[in-house]
N, C-alpha and C. Protein backbone atom coordinates (compact mmCIF):
# COMPACT_ATOMS: atom_id res chain seq x y z
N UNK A 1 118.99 93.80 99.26
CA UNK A 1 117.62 93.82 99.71
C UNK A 1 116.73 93.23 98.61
N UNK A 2 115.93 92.03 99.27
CA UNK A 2 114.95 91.66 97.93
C UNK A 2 113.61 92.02 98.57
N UNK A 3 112.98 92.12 97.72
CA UNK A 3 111.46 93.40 97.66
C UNK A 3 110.35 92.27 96.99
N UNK A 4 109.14 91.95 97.49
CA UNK A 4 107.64 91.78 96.47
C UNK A 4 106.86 92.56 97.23
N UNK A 5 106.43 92.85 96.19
CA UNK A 5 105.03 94.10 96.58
C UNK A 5 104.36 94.07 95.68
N UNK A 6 103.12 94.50 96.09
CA UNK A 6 102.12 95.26 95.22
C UNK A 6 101.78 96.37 96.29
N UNK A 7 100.31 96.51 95.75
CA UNK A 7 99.66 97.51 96.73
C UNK A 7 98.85 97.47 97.81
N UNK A 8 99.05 96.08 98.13
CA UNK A 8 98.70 96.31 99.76
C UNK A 8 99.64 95.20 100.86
N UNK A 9 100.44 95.18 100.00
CA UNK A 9 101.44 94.20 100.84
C UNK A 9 103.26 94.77 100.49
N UNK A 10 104.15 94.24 101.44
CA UNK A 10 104.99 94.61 100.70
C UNK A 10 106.11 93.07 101.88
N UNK A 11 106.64 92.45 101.47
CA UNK A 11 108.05 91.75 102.10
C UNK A 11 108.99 92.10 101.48
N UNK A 12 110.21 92.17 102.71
CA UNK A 12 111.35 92.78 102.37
C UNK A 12 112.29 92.06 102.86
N UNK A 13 113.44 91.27 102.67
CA UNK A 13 114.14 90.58 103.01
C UNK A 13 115.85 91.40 102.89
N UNK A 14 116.32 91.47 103.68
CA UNK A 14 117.73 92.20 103.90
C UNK A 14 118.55 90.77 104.50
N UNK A 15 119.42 90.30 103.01
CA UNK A 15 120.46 89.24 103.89
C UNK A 15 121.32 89.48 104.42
N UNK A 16 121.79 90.82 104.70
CA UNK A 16 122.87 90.98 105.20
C UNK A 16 122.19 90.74 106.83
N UNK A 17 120.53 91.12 107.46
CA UNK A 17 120.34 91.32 108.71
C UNK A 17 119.88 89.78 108.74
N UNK A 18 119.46 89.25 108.00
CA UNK A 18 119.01 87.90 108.08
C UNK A 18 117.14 88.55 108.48
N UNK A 19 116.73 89.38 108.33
CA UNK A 19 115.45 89.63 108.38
C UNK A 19 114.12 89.84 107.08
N UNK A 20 113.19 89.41 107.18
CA UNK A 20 112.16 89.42 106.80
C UNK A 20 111.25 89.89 107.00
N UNK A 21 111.01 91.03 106.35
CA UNK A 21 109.48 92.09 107.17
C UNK A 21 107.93 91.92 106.74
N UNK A 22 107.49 91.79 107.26
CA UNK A 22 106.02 91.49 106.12
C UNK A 22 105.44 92.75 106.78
N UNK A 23 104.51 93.60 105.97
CA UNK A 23 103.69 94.89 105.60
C UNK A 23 102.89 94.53 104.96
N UNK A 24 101.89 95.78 105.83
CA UNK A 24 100.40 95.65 104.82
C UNK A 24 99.04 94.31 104.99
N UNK A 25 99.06 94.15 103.68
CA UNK A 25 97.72 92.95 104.05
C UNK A 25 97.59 92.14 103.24
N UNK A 26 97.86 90.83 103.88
CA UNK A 26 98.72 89.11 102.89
C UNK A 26 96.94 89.07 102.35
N UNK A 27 96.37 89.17 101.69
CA UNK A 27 94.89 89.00 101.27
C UNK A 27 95.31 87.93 99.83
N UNK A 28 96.22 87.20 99.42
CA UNK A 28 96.35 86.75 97.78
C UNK A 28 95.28 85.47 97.77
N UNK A 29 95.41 85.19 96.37
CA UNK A 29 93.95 84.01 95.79
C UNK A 29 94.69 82.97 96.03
N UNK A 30 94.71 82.22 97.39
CA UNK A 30 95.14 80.82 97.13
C UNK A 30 96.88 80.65 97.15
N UNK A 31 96.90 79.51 97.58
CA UNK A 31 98.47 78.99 97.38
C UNK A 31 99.32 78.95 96.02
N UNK A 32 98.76 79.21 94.73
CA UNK A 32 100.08 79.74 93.89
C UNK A 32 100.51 81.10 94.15
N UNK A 33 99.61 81.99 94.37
CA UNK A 33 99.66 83.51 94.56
C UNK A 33 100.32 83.43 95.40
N UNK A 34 100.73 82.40 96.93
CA UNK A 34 101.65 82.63 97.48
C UNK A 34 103.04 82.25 97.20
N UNK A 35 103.03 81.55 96.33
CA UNK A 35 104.25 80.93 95.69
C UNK A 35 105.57 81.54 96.08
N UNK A 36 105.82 83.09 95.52
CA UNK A 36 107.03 83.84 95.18
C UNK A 36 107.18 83.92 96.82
N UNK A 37 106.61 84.27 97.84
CA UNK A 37 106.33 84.31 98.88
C UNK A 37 107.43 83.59 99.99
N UNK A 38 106.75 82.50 99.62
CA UNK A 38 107.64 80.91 100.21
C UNK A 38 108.70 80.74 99.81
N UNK A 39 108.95 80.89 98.52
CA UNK A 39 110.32 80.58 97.56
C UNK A 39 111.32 81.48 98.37
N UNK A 40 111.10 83.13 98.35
CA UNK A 40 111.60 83.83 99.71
C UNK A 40 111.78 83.27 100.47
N UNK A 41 111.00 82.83 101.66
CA UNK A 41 111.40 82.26 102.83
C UNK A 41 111.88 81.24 102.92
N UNK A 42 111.92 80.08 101.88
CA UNK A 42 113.00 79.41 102.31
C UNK A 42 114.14 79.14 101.51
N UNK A 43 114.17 80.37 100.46
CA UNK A 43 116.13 80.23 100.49
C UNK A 43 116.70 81.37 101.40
N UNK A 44 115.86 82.30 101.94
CA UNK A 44 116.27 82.72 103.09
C UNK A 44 116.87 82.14 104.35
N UNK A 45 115.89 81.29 104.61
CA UNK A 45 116.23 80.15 105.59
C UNK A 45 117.89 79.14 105.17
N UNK A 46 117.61 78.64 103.76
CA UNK A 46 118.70 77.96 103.14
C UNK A 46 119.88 79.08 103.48
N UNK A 47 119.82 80.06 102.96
CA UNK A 47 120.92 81.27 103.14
C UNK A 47 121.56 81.04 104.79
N UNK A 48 120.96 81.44 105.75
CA UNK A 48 121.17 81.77 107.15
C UNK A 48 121.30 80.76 107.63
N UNK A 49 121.33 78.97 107.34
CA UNK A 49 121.66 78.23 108.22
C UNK A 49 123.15 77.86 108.12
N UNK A 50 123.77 77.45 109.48
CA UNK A 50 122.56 77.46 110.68
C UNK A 50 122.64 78.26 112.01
N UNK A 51 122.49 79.82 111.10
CA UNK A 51 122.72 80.99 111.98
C UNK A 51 120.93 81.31 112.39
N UNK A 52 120.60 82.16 112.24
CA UNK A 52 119.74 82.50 112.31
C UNK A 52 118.57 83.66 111.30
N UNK A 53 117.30 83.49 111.30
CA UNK A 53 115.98 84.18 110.35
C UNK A 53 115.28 84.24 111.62
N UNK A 54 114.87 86.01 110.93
CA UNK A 54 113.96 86.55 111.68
C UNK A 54 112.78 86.64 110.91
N UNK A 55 111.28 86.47 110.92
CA UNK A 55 110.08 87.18 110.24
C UNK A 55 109.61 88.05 111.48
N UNK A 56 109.65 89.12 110.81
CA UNK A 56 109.08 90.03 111.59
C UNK A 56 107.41 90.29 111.03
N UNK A 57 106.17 90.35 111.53
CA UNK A 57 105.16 90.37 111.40
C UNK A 57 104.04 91.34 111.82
N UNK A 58 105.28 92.23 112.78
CA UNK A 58 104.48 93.21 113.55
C UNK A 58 103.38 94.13 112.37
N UNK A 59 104.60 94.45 111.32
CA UNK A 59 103.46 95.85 110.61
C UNK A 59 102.56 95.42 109.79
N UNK A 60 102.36 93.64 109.93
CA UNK A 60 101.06 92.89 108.78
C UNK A 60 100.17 93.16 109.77
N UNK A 61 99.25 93.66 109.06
CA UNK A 61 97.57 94.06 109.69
C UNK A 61 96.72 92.77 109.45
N UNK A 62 96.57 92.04 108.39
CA UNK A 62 95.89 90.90 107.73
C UNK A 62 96.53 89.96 107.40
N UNK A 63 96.22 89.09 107.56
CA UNK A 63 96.67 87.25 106.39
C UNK A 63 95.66 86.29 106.33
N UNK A 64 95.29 86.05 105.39
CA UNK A 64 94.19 85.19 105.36
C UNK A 64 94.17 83.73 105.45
N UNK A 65 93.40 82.98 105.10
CA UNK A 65 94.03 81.14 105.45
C UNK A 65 95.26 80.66 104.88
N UNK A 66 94.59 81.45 103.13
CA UNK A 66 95.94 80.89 102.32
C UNK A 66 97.65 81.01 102.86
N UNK A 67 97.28 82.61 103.53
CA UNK A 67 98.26 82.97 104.26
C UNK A 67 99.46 82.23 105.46
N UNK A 68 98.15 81.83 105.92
CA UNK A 68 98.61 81.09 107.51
C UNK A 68 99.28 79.91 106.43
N UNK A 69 98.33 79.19 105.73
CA UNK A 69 98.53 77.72 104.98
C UNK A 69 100.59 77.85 104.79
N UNK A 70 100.51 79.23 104.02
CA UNK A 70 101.82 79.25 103.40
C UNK A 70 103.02 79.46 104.49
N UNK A 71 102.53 79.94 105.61
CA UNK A 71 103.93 80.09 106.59
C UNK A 71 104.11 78.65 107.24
N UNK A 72 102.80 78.07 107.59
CA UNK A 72 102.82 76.77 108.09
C UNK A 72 103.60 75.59 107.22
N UNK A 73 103.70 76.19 105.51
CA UNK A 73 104.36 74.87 104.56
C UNK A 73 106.18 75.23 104.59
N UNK A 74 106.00 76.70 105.13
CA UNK A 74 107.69 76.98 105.39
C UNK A 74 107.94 76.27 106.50
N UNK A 75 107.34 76.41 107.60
CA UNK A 75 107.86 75.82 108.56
C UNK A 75 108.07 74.19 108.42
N UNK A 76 106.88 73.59 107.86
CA UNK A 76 107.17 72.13 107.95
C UNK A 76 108.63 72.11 106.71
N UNK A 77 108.57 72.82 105.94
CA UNK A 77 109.62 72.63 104.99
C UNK A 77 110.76 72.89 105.70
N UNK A 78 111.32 73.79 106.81
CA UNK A 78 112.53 73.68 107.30
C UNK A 78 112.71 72.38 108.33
N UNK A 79 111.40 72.25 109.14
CA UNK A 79 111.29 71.52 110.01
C UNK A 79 111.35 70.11 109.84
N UNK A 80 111.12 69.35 108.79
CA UNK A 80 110.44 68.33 108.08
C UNK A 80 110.97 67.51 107.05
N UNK A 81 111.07 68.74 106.07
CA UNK A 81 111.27 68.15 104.99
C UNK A 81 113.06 68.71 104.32
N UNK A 82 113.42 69.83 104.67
CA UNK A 82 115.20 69.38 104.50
C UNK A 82 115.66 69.73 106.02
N UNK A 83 114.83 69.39 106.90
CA UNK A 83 115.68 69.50 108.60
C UNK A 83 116.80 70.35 108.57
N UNK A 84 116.71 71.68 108.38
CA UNK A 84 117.77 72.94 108.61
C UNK A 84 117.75 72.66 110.23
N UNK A 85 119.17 73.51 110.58
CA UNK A 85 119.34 73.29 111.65
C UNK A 85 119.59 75.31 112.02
N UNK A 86 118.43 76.01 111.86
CA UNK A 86 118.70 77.14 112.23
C UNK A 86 117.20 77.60 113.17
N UNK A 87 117.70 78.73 114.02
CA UNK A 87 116.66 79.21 114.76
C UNK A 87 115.87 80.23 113.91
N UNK A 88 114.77 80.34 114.16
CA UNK A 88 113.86 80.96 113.23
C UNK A 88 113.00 81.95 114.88
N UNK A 89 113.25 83.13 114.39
CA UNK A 89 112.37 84.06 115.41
C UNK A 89 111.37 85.19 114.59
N UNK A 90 110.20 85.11 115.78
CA UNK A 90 108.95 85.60 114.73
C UNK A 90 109.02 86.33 115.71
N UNK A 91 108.39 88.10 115.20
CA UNK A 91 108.38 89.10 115.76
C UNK A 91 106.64 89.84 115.53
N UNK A 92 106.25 89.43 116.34
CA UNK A 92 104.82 90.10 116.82
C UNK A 92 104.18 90.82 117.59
N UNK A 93 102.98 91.71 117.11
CA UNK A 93 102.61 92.67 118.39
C UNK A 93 101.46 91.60 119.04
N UNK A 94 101.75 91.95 120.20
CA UNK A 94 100.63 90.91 121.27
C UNK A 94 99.01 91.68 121.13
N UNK A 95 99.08 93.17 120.31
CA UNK A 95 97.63 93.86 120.64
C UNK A 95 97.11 93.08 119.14
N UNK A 96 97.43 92.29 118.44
CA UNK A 96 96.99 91.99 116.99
C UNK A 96 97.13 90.56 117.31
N UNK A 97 95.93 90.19 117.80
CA UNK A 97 95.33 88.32 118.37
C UNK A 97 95.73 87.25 117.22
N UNK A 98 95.58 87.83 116.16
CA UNK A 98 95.99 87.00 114.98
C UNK A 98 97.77 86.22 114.90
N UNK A 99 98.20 87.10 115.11
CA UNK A 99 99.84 87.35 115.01
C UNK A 99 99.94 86.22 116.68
N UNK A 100 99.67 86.77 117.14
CA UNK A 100 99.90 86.01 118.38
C UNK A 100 99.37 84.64 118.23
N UNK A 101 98.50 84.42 118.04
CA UNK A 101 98.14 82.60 117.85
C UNK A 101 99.12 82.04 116.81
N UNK A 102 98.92 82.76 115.48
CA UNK A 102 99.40 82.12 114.30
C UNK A 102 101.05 81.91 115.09
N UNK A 103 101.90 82.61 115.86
CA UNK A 103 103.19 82.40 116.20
C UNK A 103 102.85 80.90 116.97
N UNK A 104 101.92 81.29 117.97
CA UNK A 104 102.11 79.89 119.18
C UNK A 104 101.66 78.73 118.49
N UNK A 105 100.65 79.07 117.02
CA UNK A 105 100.50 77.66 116.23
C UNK A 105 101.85 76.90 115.78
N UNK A 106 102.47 77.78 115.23
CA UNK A 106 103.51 77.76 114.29
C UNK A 106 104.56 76.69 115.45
N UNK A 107 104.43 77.40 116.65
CA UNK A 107 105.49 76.88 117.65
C UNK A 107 105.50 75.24 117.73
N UNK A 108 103.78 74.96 117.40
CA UNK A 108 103.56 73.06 117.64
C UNK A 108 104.29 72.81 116.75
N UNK A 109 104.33 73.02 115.86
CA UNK A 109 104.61 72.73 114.65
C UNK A 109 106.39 72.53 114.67
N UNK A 110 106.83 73.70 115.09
CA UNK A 110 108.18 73.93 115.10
C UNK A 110 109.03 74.82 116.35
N UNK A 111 108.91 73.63 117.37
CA UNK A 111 109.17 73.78 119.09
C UNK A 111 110.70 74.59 119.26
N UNK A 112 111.29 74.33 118.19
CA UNK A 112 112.71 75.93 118.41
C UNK A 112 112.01 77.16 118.23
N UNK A 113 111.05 76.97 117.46
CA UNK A 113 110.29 78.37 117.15
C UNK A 113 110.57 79.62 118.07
N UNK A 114 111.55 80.34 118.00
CA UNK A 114 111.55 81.70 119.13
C UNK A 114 110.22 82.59 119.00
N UNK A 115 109.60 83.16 119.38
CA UNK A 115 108.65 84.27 119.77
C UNK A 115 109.03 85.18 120.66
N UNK A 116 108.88 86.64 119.70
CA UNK A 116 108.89 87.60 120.90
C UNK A 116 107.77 88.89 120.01
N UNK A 117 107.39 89.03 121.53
CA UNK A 117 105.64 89.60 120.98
C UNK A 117 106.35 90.72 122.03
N UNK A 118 105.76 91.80 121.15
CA UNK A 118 106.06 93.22 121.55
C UNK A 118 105.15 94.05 121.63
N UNK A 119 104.73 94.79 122.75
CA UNK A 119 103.33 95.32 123.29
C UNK A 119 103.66 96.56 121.98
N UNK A 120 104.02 97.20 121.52
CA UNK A 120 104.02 98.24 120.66
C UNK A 120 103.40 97.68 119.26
């Protein structure tokens, strides 16, 4: 299990499930602060292809631009720039509007994109 946290966020990555949890509230200064972040997600991604990564997103309450900025540079980075050939599924609650766009953005971006939005 690899762990970053502070105190109002926490991701948790378990390679044995191939999952990624994000908690709490992505609020950091800008794209270095997201750095350690990304570096996570995509040797995660590197790890699991070309099985499958889950981000699960349900228990993030907040993410701010920098936020969105940084999932959007994972995606073009699997999508784009070393063309992995794995499915990537994002796990969202449909009552948190944020989570729900940022997935169907993400989807232009990266049309394997699975989504599954969960009324809970």
């Amino acid at each position: 299990m690899i762990e970053l946290k502070d105190n109002k966020y926490r991701i948790c990555y378990d390679p044995e499930t191939a999952i990624v949890i994000c908690e709490g509230s992505l609020l950091l200064n800008g794209a270095p602060a997201y750095e350690p972040i990304l570096q996570l997600l995509k040797s995660a991604a590197e790890t699991h292809e070309p099985n499958g990564l889950t981000i699960d997103v349900r228990s993030l309450k907040f993410m701010n631009s920098s936020g969105i900025n940084m999932l959007t540079k994972f995606v073009m980075y699997v999508s784009d720039i070393k063309k992995l050939t794995l499915t990537i599924t994002m796990q969202a609650k449909k009552s948190i509007a944020w989570q729900e766009k940022l997935c169907i953005n993400l989807q232009r971006l990266l049309p394997s994109l699975q989504i599954q939005l969960f009324e809970y």
